[in-house]
Protein backbone atom coordinates (compact mmCIF):
# COMPACT_ATOMS: atom_id res chain seq x y z
CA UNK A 1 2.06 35.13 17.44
CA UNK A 2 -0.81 36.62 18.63
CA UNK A 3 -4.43 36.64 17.70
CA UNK A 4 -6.95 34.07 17.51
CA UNK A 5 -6.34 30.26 16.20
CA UNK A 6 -9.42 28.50 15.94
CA UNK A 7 -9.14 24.67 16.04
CA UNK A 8 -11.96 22.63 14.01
CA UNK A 9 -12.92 19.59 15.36
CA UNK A 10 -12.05 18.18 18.94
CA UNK A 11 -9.76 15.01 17.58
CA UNK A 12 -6.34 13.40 18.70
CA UNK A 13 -4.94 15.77 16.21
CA UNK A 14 -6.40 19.14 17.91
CA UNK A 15 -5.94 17.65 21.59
CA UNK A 16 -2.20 17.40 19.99
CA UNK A 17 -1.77 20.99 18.15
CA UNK A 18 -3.51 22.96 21.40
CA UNK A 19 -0.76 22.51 23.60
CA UNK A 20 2.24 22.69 20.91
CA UNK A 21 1.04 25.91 19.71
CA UNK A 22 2.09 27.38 23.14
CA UNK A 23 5.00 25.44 22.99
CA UNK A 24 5.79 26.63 19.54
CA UNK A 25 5.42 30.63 21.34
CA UNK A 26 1.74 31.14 20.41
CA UNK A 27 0.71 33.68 23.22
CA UNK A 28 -3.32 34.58 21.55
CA UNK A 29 -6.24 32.68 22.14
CA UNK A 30 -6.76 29.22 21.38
CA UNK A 31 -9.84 27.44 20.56
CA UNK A 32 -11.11 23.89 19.93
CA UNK A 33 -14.73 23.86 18.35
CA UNK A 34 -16.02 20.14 18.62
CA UNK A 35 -19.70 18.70 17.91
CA UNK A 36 -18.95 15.61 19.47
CA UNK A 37 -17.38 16.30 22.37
CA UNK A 38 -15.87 19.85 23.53
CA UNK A 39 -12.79 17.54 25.30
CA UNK A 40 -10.75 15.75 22.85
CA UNK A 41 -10.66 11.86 23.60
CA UNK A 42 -9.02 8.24 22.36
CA UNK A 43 -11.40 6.52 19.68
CA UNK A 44 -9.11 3.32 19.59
CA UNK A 45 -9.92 2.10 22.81
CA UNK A 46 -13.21 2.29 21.71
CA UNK A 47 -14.03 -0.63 19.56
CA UNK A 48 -12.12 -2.19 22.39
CA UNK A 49 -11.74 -1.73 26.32
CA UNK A 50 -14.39 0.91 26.29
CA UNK A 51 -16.73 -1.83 24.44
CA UNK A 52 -15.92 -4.57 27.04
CA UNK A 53 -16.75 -2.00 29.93
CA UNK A 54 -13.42 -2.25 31.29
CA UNK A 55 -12.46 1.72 30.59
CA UNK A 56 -14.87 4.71 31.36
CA UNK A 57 -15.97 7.76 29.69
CA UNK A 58 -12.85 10.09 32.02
CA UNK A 59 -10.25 7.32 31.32
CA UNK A 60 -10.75 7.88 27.60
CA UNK A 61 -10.13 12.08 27.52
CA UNK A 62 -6.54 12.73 26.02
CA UNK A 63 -5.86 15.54 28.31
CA UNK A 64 -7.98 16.12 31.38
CA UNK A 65 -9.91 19.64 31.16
CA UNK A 66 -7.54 21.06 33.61
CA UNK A 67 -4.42 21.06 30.86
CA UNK A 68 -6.71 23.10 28.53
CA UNK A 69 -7.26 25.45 31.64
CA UNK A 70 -3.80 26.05 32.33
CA UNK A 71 -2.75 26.56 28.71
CA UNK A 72 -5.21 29.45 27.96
CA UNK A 73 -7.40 27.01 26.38
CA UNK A 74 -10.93 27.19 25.29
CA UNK A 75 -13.66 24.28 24.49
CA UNK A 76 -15.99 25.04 22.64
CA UNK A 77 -18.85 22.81 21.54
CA UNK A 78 -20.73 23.02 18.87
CA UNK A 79 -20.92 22.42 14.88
CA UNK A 80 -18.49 24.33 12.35
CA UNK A 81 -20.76 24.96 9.07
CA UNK A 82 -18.53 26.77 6.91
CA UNK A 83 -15.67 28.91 6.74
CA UNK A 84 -15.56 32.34 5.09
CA UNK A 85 -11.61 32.71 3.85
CA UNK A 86 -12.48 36.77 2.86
CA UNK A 87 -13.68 37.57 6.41
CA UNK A 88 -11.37 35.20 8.30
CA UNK A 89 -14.12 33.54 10.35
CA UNK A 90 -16.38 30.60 11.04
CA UNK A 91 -20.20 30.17 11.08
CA UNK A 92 -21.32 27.72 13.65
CA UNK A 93 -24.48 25.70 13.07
CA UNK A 94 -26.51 27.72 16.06
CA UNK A 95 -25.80 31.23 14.06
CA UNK A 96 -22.74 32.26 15.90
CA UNK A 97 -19.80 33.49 14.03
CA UNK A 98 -15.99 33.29 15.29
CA UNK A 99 -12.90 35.21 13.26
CA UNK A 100 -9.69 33.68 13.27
CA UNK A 101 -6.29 34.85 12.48
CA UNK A 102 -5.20 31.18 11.65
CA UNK A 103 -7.58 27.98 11.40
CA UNK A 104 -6.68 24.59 11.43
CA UNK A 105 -9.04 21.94 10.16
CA UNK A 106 -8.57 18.42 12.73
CA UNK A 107 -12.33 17.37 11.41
CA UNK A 108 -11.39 13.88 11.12
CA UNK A 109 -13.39 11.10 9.56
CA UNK A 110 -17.31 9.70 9.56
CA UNK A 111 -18.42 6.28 9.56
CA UNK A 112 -19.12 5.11 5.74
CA UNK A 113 -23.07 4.12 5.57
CA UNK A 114 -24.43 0.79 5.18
CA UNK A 115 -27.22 1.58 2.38
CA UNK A 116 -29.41 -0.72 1.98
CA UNK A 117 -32.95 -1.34 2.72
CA UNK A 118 -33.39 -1.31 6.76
CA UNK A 119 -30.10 0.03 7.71
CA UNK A 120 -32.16 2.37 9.78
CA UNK A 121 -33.94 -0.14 12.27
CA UNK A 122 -33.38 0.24 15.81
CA UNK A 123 -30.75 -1.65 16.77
CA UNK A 124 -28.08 -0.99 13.87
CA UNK A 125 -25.41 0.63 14.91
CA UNK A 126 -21.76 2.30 13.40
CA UNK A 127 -18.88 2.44 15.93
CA UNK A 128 -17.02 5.63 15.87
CA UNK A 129 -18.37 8.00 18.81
CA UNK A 130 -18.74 7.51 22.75
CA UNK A 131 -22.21 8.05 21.68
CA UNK A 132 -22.08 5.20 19.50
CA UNK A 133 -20.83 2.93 21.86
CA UNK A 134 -23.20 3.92 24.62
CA UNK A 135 -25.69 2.93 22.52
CA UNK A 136 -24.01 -0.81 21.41
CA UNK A 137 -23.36 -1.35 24.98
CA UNK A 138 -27.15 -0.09 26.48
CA UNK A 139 -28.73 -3.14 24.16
CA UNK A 140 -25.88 -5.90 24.99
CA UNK A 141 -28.02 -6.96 27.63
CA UNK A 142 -30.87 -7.91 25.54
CA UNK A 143 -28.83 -8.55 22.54
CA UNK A 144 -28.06 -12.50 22.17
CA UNK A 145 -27.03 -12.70 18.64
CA UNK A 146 -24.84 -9.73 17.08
CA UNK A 147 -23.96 -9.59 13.53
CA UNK A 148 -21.09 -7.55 12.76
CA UNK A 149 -21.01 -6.65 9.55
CA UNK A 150 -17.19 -5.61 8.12
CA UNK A 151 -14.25 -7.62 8.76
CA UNK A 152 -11.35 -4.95 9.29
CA UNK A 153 -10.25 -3.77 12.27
CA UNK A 154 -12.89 -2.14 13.66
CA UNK A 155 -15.60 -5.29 13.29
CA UNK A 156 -12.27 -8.02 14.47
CA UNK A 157 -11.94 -5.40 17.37
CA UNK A 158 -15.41 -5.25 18.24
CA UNK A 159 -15.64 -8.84 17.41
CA UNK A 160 -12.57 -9.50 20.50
CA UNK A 161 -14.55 -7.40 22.61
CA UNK A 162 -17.78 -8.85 22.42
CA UNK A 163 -16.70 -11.97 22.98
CA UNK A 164 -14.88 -11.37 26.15
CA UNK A 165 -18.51 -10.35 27.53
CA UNK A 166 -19.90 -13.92 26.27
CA UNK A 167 -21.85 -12.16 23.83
CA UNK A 168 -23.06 -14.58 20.33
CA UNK A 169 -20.68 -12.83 17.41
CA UNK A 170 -20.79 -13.47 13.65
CA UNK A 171 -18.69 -11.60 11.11
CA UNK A 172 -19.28 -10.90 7.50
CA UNK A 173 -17.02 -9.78 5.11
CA UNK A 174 -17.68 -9.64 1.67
CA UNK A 175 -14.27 -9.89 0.60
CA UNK A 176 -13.13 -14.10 0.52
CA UNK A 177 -10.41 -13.19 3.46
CA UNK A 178 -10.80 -10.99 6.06
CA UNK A 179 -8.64 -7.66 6.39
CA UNK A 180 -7.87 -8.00 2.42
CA UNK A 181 -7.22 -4.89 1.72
CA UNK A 182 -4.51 -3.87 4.23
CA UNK A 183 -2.68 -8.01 4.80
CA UNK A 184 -1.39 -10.66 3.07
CA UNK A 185 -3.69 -13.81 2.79
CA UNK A 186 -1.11 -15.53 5.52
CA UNK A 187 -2.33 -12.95 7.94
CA UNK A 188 -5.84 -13.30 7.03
CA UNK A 189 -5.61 -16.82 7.68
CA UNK A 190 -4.19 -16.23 11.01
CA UNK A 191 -7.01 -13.81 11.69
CA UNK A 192 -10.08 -15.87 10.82
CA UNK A 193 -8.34 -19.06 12.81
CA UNK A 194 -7.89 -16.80 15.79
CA UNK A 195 -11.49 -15.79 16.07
CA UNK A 196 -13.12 -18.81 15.42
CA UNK A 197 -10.78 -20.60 17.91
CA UNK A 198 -12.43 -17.99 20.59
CA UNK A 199 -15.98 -18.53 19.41
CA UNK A 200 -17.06 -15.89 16.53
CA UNK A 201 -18.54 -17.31 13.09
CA UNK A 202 -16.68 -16.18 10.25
CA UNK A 203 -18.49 -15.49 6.98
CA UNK A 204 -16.35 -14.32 3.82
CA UNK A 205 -18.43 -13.65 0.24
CA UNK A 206 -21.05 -12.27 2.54
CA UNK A 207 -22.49 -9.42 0.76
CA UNK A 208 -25.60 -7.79 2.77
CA UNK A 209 -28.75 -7.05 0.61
CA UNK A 210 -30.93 -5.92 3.15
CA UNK A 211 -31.37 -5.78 7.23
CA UNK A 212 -34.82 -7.16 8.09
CA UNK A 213 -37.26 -6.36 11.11
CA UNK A 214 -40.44 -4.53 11.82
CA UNK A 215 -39.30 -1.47 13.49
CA UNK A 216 -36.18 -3.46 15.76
CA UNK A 217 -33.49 -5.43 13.60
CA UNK A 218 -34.11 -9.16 13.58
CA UNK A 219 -31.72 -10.09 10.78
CA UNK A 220 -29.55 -9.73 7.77
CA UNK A 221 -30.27 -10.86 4.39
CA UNK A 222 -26.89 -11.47 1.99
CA UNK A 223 -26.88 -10.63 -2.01
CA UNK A 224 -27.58 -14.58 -3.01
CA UNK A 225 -30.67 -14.90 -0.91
CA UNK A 226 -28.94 -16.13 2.70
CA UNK A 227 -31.03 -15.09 6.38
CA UNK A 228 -29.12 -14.77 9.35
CA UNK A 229 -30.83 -14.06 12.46
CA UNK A 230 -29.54 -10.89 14.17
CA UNK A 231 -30.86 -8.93 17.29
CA UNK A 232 -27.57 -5.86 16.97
CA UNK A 233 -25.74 -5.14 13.97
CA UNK A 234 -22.94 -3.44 14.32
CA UNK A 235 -21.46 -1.70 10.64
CA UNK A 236 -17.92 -1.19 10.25
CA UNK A 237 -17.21 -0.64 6.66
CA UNK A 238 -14.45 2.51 6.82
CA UNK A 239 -14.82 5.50 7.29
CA UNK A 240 -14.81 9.17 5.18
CA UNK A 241 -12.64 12.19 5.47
CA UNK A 242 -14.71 15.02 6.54
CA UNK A 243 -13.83 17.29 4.41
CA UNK A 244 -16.84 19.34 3.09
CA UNK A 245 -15.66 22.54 5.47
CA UNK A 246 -12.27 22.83 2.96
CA UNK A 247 -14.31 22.33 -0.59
CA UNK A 248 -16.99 24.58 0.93
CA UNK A 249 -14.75 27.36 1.15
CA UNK A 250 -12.38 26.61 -2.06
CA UNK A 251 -9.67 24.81 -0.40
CA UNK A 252 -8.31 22.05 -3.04
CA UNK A 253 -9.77 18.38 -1.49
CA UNK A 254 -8.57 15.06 -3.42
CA UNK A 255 -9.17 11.97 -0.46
CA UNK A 256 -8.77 14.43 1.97
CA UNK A 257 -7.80 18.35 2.32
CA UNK A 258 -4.51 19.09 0.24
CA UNK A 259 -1.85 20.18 2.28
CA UNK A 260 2.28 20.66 1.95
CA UNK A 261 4.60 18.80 4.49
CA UNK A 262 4.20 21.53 6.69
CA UNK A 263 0.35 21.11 7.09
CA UNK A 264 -0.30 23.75 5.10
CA UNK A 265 -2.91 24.38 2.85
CA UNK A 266 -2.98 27.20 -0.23
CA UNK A 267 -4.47 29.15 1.96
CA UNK A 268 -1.77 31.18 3.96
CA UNK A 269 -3.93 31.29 7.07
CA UNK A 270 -5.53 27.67 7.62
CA UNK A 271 -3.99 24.27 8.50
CA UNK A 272 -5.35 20.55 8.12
CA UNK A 273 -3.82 17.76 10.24
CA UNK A 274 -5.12 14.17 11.08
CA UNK A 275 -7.37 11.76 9.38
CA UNK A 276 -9.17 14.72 7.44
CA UNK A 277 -5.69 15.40 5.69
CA UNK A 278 -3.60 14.44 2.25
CA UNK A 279 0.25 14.99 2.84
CA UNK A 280 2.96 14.23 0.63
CA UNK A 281 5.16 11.84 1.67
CA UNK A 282 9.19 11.83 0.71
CA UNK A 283 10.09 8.66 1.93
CA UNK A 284 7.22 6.88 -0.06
CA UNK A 285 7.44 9.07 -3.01
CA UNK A 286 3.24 9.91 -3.36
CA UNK A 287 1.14 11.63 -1.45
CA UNK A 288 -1.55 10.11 1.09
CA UNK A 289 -3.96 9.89 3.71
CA UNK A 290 -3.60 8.43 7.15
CA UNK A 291 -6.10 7.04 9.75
CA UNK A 292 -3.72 6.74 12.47
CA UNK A 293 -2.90 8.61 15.96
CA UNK A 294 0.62 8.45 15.84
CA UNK A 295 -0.12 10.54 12.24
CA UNK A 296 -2.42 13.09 13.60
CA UNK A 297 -0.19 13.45 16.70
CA UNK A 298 3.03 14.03 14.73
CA UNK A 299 1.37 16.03 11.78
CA UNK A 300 -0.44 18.34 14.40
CA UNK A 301 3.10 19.05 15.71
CA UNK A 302 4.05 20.24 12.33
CA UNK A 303 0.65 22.38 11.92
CA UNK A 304 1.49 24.10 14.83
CA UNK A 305 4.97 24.59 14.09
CA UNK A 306 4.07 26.39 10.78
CA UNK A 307 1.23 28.41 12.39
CA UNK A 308 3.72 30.00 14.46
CA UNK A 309 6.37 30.60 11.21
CA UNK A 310 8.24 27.78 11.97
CA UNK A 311 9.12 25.06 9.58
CA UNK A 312 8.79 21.71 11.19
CA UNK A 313 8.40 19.19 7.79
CA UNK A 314 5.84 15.91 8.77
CA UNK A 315 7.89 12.79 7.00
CA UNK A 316 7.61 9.90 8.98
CA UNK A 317 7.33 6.42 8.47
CA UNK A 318 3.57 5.27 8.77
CA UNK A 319 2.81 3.33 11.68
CA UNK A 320 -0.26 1.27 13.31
CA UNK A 321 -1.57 -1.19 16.14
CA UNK A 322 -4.48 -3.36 16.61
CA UNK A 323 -5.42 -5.07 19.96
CA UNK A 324 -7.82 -8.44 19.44
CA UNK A 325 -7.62 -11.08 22.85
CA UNK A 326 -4.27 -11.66 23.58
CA UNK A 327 -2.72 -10.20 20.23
CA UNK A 328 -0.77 -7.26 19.81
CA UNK A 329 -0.68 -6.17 15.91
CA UNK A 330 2.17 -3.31 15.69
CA UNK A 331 2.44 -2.54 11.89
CA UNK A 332 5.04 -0.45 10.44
CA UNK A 333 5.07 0.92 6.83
CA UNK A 334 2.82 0.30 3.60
CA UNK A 335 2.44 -2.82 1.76
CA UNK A 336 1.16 -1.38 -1.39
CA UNK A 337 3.37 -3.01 -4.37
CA UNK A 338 4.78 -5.90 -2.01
CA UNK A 339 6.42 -8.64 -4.56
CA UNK A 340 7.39 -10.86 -1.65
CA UNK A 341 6.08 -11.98 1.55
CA UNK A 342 8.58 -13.26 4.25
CA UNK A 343 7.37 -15.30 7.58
CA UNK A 344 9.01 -15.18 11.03
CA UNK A 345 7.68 -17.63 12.77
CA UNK A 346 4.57 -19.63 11.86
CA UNK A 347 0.86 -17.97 11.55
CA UNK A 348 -0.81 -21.49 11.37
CA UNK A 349 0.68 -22.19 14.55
CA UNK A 350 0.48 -20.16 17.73
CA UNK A 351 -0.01 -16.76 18.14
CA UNK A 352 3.34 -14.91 17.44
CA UNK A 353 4.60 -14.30 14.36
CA UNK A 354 5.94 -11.32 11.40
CA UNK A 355 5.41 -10.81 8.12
CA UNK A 356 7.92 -9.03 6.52
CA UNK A 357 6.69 -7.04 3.22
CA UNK A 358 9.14 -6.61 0.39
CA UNK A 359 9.99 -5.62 -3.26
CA UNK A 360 13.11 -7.00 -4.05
CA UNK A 361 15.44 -6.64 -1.26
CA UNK A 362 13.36 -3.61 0.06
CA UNK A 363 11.81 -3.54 3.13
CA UNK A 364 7.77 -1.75 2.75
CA UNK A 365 6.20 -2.83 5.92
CA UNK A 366 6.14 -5.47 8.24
CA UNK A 367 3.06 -7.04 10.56
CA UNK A 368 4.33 -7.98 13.87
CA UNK A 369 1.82 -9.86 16.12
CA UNK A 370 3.03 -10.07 19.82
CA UNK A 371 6.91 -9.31 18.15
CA UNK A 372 7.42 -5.78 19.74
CA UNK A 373 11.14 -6.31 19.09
CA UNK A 374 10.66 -6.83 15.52
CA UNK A 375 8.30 -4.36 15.09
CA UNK A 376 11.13 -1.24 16.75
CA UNK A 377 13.86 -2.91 14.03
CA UNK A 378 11.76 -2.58 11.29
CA UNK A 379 11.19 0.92 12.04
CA UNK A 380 14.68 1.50 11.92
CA UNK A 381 14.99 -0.69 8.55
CA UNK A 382 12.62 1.76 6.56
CA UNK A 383 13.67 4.91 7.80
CA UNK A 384 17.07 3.81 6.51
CA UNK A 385 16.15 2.40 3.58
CA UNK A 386 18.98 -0.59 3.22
CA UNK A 387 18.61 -3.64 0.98
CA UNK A 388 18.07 -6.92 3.33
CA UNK A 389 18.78 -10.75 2.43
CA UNK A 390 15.47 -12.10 3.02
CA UNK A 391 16.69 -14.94 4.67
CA UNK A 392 17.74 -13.10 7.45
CA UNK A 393 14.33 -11.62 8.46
CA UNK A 394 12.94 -15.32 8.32
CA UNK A 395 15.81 -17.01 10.53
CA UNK A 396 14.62 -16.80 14.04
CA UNK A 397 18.09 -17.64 14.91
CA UNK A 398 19.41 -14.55 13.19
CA UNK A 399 19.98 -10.88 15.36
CA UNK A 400 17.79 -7.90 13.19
CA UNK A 401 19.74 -5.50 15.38
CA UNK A 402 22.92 -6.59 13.21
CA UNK A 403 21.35 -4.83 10.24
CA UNK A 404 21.04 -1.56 11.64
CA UNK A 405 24.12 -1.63 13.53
């Protein structure tokens, strides 16, 4: 438990395996090699408070620099360019080269491109760095019309945001509902009602042909031919794993870097947790990829763990939150192969509701907008894997706790 563990990227999943290697008994060096930022910080509140102005750059860090300091700690910033698995070390993009007796990869995930013609005008901008949002918020003052272009969470987010500044917002999606792939149409619904009750223009079927302007953006041009008149676009259309580092050096990649349930990868000597990685999962039966904090937290826990010969198996229960006006989204589970859709509450009215996803009797994954009591039972319901009457998750009159008691 000695030697040198170098740390790849400065993410919520480093900022989490850092300090849990000492915990684990790690007693070498430790170090965290970010190009973004050598202190690891929260991107959530990003496309949200940070947006708004009501957080600052210090509120955002994960860990102030003094934990680093006090855990033997080193951050180090600059750009990892590839990784040489015979000599055990790392070539930075300035020429510097680092060994390592263990490497973990926490690289993360990029912003997908918009490509089309004009995507590069001033004044079109992705949402996924500090940096990024600098730059959205620096033109806000000038900007009276902002397309956002992607209706997930990061463009209803940003939407929320914007429009607690006053700021003009239209969204296009070019699916017919917003947030298809990842909610029922019920919750979609709810969604698009929602923001055009506070004031943003919803466009479905919008697919963008081209961004047009002479040198600045000045609008967006859809597939059929429509102009809408735009001085910021913001593009939120997913993101990638970064994993280019892993194939670079040999390391099997399939949507994301291959590891065990130990954050493992073939390689006896490097780790992959976070966004950048594909686990299997027992509970689900498959493997898969997660863009999630509580994942990267709880996965870098396990990388660490197995770095220092321990055995600490990642096998949780997926798990997620969104935060748009005065709605709390807490999702729990996967609704992939969902045969039946159960309400609590009612999404056309108000601004509270669940939506319970099942096959059969079986509980996948629930959506639980300002229900935090739902949302902790149905936790509990898929880590123990019971059959449930329906009826009882749609009776508002009817105690969940009874079903995991």
């Amino acid at each position: 438990m000695t030697g040198r563990v170098i740390i790849v990227g400065a993410s919520h999943a480093a900022a989490q395996l850092a300090p849990s290697l000492r915990q684990e008994g790690w007693t070498g060096d430790i170090w965290i090699i970010g190009d973004d930022s050598a202190v690891p910080y929260q991107r959530p509140p990003l496309s949200k408070d940070y947006l708004s102005g009501e957080r600052g750059r210090e509120s955002l860090q994960i860990r102030p620099p003094a934990v680093y300091e006090k855990h033997g700690i080193k951050l180090l910033k600059g750009r990892v360019v590839s990784i040489d698995r015979a000599s055990r070390s790392v070539l930075l993009e300035n020429g510097e080269r680092y060994g390592y007796d263990k490497l973990a990869l926490c690289t993360g995930a990029r912003v997908r491109q918009l490509q089309v013609p004009g995507a590069n005008l001033q004044g079109v901008h992705y949402l996924r760095t500090l940096d990024d949002v600098d730059g959205i918020r620096g033109q806000l003052q000038s900007a009276t019309r902002v397309v956002i272009v992607g209706g997930g969470y990061i463009g209803l987010e940003s939407a929320a945001a914007l429009r607690r500044l006053g700021v003009s917002v239209t969204v296009l999606e070019v699916q017919p509902r917003l947030l298809a792939r990842v909610t029922a149409p019920e919750v979609s619904a709810f969604y698009r009602r929602v923001h055009t009750e506070e004031g943003v223009v919803v466009l479905t079927d919008w697919a963008v042909a081209a961004i047009e302007g002479d040198g600045q953006v000045a609008g967006v041009v859809s597939t059929d031919g429509r102009r809408l008149p735009a001085d910021l676009v913001i593009v939120g259309i997913g993101v990638i794993p970064n994993t280019e580092l892993a194939s670079g050096c040999g390391l099997k990649v399939d949507n994301g870097i291959w590891v065990d349930g130990y954050a493992a990868t073939e390689d006896s000597r490097i780790f992959a947790a976070g966004d950048c990685a594909n686990h299997p999962s027992r509970l689900l039966g498959r493997r898969l990829r997660l863009e999630s904090v509580p994942n990267a937290m709880e996965q870098a826990k396990s990388a660490a763990a197995s770095i220092c010969g321990n055995r600490l198996c990642y096998d949780g229960y997926p798990w997620f939150w969104s935060d748009q006006y005065d709605l709390k989204l807490q999702i729990a589970g996967l609704h992939d192969g969902f045969d039946n859709l159960v309400l609590r509450g009612n999404p056309e009215q108000g601004r509270s509701f669940v939506a319970w996803y099942l096959r059969g009797n079986q509980l996948l994954a629930a959506d639980c907008i300002n229900r935090p009591k739902e949302f902790m039972v149905a936790r509990q319901l898929l880590v123990s894997g019971i059959g449930i009457d329906p009826a009882h998750l749609a009776d508002e009159n009817f105690d969940l706790k009874g079903l995991i008691s």
